[in-house]
Protein backbone atom coordinates (compact mmCIF):
# COMPACT_ATOMS: atom_id res chain seq x y z
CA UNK A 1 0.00 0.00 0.00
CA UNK A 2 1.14 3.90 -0.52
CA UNK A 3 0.99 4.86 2.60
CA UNK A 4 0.80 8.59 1.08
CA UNK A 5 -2.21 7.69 -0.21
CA UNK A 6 -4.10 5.57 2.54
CA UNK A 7 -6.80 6.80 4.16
CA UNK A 8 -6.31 5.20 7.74
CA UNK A 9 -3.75 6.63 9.84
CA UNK A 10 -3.56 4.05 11.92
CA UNK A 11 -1.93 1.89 9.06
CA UNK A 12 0.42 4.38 7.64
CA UNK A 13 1.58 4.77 11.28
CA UNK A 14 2.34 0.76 11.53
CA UNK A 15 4.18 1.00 7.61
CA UNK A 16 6.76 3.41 9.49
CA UNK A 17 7.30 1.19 12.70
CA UNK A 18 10.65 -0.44 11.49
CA UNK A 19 11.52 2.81 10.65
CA UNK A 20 11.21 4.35 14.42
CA UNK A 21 12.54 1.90 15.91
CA UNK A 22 15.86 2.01 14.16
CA UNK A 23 15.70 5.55 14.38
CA UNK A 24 15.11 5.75 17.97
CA UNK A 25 18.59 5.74 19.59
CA UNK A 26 19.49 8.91 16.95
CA UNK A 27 16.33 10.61 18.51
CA UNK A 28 17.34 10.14 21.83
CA UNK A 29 20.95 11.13 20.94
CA UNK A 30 20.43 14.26 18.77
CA UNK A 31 16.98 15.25 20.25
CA UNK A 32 16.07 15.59 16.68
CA UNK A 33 13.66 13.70 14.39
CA UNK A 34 16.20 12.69 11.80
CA UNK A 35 15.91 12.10 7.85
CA UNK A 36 14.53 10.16 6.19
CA UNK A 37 12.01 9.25 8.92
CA UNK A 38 10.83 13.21 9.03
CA UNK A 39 9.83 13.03 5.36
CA UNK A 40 8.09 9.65 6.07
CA UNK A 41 6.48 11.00 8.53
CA UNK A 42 4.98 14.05 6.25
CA UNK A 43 4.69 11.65 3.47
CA UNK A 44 2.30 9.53 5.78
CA UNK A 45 0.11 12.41 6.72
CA UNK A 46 0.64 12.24 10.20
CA UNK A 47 1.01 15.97 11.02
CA UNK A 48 -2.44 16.00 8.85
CA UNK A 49 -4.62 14.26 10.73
CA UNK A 50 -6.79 16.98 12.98
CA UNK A 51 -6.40 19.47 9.46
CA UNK A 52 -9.08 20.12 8.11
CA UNK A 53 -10.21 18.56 4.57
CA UNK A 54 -9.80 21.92 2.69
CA UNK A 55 -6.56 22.92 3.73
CA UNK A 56 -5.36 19.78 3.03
CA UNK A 57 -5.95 17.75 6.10
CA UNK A 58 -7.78 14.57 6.99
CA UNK A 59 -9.94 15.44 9.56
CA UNK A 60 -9.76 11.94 11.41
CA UNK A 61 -12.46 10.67 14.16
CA UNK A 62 -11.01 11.17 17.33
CA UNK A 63 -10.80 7.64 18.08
CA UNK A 64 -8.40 6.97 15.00
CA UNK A 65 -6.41 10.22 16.38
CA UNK A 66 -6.17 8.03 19.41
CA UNK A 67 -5.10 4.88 18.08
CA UNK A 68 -2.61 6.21 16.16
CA UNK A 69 -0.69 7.55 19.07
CA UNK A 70 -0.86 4.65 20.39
CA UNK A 71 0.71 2.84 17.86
CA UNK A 72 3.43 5.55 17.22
CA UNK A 73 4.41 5.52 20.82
CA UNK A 74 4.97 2.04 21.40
CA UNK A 75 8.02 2.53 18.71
CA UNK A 76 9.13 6.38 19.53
CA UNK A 77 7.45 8.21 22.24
CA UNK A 78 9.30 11.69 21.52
CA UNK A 79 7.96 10.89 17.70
CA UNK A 80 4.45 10.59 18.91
CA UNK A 81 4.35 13.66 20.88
CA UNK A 82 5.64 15.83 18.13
CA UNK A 83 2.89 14.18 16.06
CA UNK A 84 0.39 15.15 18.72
CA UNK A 85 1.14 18.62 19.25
CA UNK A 86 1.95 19.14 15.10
CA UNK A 87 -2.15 17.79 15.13
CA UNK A 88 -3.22 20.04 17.99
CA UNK A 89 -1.80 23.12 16.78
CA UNK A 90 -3.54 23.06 13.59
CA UNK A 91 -6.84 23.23 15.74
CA UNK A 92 -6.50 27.35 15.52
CA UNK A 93 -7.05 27.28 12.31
CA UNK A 94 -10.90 27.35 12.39
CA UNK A 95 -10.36 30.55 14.26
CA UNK A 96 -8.29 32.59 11.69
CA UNK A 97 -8.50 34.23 8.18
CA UNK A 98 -9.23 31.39 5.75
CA UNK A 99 -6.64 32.85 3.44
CA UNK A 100 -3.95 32.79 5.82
CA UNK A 101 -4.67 29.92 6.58
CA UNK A 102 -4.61 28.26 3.14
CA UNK A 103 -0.99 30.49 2.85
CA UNK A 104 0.44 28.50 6.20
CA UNK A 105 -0.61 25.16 5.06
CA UNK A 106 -0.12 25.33 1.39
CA UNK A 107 3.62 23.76 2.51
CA UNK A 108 2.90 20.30 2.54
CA UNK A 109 5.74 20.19 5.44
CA UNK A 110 3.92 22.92 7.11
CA UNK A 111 3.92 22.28 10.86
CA UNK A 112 3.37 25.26 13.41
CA UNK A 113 4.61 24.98 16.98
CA UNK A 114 3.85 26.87 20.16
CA UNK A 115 4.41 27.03 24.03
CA UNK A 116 1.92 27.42 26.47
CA UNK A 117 0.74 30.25 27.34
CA UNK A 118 2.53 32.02 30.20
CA UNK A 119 0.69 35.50 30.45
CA UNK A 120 2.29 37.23 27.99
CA UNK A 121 0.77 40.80 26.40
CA UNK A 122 0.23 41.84 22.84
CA UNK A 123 -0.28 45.43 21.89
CA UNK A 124 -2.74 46.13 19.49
CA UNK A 125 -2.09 48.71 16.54
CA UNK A 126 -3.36 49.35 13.28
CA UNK A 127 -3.89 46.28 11.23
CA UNK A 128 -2.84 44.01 13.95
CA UNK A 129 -0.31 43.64 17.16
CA UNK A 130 3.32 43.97 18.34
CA UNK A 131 4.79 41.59 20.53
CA UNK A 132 7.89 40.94 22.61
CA UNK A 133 8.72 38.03 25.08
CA UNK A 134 10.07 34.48 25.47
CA UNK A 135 7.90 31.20 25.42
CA UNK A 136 9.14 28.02 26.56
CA UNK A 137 7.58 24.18 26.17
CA UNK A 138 7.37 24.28 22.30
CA UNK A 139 7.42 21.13 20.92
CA UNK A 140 8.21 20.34 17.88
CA UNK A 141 9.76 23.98 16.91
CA UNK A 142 12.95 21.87 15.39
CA UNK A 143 10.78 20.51 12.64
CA UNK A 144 8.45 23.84 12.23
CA UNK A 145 7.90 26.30 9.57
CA UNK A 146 5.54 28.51 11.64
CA UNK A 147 5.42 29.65 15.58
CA UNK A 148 2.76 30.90 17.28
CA UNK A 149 2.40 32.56 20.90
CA UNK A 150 -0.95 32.94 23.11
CA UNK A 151 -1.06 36.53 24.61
CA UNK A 152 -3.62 38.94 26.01
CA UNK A 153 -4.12 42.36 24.33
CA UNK A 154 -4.05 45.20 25.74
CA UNK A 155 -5.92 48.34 23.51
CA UNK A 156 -4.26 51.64 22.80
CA UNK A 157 -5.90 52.89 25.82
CA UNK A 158 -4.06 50.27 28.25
CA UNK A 159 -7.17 48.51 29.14
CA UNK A 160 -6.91 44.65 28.79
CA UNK A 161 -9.14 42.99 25.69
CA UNK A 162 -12.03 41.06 27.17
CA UNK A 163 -14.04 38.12 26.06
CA UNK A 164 -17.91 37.30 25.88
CA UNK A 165 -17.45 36.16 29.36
CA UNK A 166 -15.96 39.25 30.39
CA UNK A 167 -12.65 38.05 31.07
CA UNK A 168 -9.47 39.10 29.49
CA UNK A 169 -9.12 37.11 25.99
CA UNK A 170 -6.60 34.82 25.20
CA UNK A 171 -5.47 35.45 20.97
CA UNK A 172 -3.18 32.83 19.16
CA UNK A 173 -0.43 35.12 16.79
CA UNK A 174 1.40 33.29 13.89
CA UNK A 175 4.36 33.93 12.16
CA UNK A 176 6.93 32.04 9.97
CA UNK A 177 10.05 30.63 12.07
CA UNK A 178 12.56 32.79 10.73
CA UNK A 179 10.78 35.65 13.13
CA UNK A 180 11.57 33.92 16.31
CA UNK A 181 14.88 33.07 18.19
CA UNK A 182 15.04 29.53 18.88
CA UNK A 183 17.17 28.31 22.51
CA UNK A 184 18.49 24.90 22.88
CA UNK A 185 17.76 24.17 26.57
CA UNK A 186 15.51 21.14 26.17
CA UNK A 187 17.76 18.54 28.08
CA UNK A 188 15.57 16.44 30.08
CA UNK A 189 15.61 12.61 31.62
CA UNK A 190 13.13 12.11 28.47
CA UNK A 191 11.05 12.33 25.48
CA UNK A 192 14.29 13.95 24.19
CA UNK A 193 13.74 14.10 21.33
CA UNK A 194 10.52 16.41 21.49
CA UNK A 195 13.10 19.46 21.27
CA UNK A 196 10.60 21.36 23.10
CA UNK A 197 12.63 24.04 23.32
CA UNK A 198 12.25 27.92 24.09
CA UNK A 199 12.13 30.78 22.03
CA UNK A 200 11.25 34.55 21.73
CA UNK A 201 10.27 37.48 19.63
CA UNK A 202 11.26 41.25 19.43
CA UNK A 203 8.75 43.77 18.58
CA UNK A 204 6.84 41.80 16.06
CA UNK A 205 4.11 42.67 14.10
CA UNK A 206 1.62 40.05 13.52
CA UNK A 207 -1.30 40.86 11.04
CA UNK A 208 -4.78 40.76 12.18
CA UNK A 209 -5.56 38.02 9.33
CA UNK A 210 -2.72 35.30 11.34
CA UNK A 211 -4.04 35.58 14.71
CA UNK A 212 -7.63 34.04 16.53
CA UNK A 213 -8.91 33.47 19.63
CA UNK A 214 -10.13 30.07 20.81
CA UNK A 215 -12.36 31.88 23.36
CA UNK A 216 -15.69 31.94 21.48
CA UNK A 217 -16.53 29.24 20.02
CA UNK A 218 -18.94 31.18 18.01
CA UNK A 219 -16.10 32.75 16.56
CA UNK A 220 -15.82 29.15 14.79
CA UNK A 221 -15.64 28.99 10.58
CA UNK A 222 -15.10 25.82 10.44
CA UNK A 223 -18.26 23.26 11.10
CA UNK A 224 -18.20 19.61 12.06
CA UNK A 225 -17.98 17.57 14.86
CA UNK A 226 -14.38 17.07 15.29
CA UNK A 227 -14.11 21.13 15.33
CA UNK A 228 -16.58 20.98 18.49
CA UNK A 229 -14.31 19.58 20.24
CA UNK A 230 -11.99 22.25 22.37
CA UNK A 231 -8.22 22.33 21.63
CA UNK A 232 -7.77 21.47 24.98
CA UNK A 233 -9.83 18.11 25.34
CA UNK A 234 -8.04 16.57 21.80
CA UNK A 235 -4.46 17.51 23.53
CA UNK A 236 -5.54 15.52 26.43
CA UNK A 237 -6.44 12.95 24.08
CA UNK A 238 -3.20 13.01 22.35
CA UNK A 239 -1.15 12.51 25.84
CA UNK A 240 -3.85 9.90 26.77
CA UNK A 241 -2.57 8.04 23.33
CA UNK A 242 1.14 9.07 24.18
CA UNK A 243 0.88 7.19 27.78
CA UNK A 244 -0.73 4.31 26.40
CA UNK A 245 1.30 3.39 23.87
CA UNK A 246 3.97 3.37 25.96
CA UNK A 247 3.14 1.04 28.50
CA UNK A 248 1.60 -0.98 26.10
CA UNK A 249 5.09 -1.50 24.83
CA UNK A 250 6.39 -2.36 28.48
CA UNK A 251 3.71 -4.91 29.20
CA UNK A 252 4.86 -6.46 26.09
CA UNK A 253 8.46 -6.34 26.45
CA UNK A 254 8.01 -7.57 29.95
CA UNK A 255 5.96 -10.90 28.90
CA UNK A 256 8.92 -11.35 26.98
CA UNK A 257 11.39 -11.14 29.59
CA UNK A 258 9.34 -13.20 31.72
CA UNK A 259 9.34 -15.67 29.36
CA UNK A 260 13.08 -16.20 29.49
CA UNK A 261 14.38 -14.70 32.99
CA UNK A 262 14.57 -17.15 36.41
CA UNK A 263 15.69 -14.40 39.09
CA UNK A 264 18.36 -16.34 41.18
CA UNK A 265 16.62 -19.16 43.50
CA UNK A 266 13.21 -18.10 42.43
CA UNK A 267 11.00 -19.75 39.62
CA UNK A 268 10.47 -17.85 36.18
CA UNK A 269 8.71 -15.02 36.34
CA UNK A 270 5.60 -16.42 34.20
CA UNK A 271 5.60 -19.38 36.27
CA UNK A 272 5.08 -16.98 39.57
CA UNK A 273 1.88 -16.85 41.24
CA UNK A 274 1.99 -12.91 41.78
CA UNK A 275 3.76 -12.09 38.71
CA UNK A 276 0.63 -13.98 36.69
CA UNK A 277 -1.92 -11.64 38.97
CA UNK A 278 0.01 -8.74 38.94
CA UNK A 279 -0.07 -8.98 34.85
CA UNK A 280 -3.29 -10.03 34.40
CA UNK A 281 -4.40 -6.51 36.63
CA UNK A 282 -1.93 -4.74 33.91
CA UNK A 283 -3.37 -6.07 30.93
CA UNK A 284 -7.04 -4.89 32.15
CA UNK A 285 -5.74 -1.64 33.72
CA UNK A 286 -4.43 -0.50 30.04
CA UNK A 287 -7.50 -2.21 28.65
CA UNK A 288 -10.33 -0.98 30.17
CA UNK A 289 -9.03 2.42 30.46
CA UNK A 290 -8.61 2.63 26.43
CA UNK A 291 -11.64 0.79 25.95
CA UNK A 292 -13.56 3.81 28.38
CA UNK A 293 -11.77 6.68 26.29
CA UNK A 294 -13.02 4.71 22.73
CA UNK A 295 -15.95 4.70 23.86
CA UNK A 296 -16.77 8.36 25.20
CA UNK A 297 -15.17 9.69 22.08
CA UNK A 298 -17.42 7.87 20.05
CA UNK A 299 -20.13 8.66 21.13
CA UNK A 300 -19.47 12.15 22.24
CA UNK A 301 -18.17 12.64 18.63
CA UNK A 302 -21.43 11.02 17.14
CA UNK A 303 -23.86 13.32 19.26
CA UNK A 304 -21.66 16.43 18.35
CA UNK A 305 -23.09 19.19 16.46
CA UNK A 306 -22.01 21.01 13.41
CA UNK A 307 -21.16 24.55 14.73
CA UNK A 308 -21.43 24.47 18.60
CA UNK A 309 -18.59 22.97 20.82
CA UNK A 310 -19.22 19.80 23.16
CA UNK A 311 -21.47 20.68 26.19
CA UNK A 312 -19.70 21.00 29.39
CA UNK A 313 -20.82 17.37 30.32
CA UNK A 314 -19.44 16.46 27.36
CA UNK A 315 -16.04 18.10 27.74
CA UNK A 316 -16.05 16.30 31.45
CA UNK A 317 -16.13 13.09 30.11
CA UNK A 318 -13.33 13.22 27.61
CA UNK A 319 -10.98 14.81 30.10
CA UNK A 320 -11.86 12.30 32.70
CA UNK A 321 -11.51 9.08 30.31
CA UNK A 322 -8.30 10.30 29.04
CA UNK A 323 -6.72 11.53 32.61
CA UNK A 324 -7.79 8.19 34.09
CA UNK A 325 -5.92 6.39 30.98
CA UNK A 326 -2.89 8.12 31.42
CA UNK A 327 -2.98 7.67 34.93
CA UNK A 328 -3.63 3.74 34.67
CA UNK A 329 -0.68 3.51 31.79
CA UNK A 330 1.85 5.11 34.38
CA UNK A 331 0.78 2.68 36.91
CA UNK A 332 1.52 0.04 34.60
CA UNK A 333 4.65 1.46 33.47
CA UNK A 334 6.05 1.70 37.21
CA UNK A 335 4.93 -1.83 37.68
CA UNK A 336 6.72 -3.21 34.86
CA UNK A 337 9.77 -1.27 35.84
CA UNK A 338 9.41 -2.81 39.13
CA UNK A 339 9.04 -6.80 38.30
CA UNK A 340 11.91 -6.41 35.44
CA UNK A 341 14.44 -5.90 38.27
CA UNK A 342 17.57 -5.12 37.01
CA UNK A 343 16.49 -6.21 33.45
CA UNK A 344 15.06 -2.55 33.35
CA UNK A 345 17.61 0.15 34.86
CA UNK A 346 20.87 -0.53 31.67
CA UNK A 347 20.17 2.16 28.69
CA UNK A 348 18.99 0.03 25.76
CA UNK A 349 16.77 -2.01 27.65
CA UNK A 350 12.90 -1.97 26.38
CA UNK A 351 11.71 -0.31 29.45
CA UNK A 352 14.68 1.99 30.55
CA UNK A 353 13.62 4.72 27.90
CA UNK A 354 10.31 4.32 27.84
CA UNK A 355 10.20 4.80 31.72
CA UNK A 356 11.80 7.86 31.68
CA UNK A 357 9.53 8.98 28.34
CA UNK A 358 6.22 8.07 30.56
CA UNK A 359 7.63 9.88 33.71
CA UNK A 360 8.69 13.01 31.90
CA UNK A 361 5.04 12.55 30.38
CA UNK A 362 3.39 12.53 33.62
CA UNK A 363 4.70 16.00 34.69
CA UNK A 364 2.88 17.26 31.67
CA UNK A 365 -0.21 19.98 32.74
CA UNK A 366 -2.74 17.00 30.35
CA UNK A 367 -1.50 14.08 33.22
CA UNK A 368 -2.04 16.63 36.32
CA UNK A 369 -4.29 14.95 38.95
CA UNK A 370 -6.36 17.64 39.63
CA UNK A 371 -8.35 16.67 36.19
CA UNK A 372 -10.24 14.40 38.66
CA UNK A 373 -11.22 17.11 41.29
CA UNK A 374 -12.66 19.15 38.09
CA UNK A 375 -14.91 16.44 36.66
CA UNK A 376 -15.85 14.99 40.67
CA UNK A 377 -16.94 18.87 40.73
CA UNK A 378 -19.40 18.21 37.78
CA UNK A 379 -20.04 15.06 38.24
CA UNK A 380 -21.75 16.32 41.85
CA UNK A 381 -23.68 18.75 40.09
CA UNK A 382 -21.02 21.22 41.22
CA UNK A 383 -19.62 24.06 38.41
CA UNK A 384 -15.70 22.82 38.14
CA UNK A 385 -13.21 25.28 39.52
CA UNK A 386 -10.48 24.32 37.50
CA UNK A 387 -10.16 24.25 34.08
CA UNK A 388 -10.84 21.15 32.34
């Protein structure tokens, strides 16, 4: 099969898993996604997926969004988070100039990269705004074309922009790459290769036309049910796919090692009582918790509208399915860590990198615990006091 030309992601993503894996000690080494596997990875559409149809995206169901995470992380986790946050990015575009957005992805390479936002200020001026500052977190900037940072805006008279809820706007600016200063500082225990590294601006001007706001979701262009879904929930969906995809390679490494290993004066580990339990908890830990986030974004996606977003019930139940997946895949992945035994701590081990991937993935704001204390809030007929 061309795997430019299939239409499931999920398969194009398994035609390139030979390919990650051999790649995966240059990732780690160079915190770069090297060639050719970058140019696979555009040729495969997998920065495409969340695009929309006319810009040249895909447009996938959520669930295949999922899946395909999934599969990409059980080969490269620093792979499959650029892959998420290339996706999740291009979820401003319903929110901006349709011409500038046809300009930013007529690049079939095109892939925009931000940070989070970090309460920065844009000024606004004729025909758009000037901005200054630094912005750290961006993954994926060493593969980009375009950057983007989240600001408020304050007007020419100093006051601060405000929303329709009356509270001080959040706008998205984009610019080409060459505009920003890139700094190497992302050196971290893992995903490495994510090169989520900082960068800043100096007095730029930013049209009107390449900046949107999120805020409203009346504000919308763009119809369908996979654009009623908030930014925020599909990101959580993409760290939920991240997660499992690692562990899911763990638990499979790990039946291989037990397989083969006989600890000193001890039986082998599949032949052991507890190890067998302790698995078989694993196994429906993992499965259950992707099976619950399959599910809600099925049918959450099948009962969305065309223009509004998700209801806030809605929005609870995505966030909760995919923070109680990530949660139950690094359970798993400290468990397998744990019954390896020494099999696990030497680089180049099947669960050495990947434990330090899922542990640098669980300080991530999408893995925070406090997701549950936001949907318990709802759930108890209770309006959520953190954001969800």
């Amino acid at each position: 099969m061309d795997q430019a030309k299939s239409s499931e992601p999920l398969d194009r993503a398994r035609q390139l898993a030979a390919a990650l894996t051999a790649a995966a000690d240059e990732i780690e080494r160079t915190r770069r996604i090297p060639e050719p596997l970058l140019s696979q990875l555009h040729e495969a559409r997998l920065f495409r997926m969340l695009l929309q149809r006319e810009l040249g995206g895909d447009e996938v169901h959520p669930c295949d969004f999922l899946l395909t995470m999934e599969e990409l992380a059980r080969h490269d986790a620093s792979v499959a988070w650029n892959i998420f946050v290339g996706n999740s990015t291009v979820l401003i575009t319903p929110f901006i100039d349709v011409e500038a957005a046809r300009e930013i992805f007529s690049d079939p390479r095109t892939v925009v990269a931000w940070g989070p936002p970090h309460g920065g200020t844009a000024d606004a001026v004729d025909g758009g705004y000037r901005v200054s500052g630094r912005w750290e977190f961006a993954s994926g900037c060493r593969q980009a074309n375009w950057m983007g940072v989240h600001c408020r805006i304050k007007e020419a008279n100093g006051s601060l922009r405000l929303n329709h809820l009356g509270k001080p706007t959040l706008r998205t600016l984009l610019f080409p790459i060459e505009q920003a200063e890139l700094h190497d500082v992302w050196d971290t225990i893992g995903l490495r290769g994510t090169g989520s590294d900082s960068y800043s601006i100096d007095d730029l001007f930013v049209s009107e036309a390449y900046s949107g706001t999120r805020d409203d979701q009346t504000l919308r262009r763009k119809s369908g049910p996979l654009y009623a879904f908030p930014q925020q929930q599909l990101y959580a969906v993409g760290v939920a796919g991240a997660a499992l995809g690692i562990a899911r390679a763990m638990l499979s490494a790990f039946a291989e090692l037990a397989a083969e290993k006989t600890p000193r004066g001890l039986s082998r580990l599949a032949d052991t009582a507890t190890v067998q339990a302790d698995f078989a908890k694993a196994e429906a830990t993992l499965s259950a918790a992707r099976a619950y986030l399959l599910q809600s974004l099925s049918e959450v996606y099948a009962g969305a509208g065309e223009t509004g977003a998700i209801t806030t019930p809605e929005r609870l139940r995505v966030r909760l399915a995919a923070t109680h997946l990530i949660h139950g895949a690094i359970e798993v992945a400290d468990w397998v860590y744990k019954a390896a035994g020494v099999s696990a701590i030497f680089p180049g081990t099947p669960f050495e990198r990947r434990f330090r991937d899922m542990h640098t993935l669980s300080q991530q704001i999408q893995s925070r615990g406090s997701h549950y204390e936001a949907a318990g809030q709802v759930l108890l007929g209770l309006p959520p006091k953190n954001y969800f």
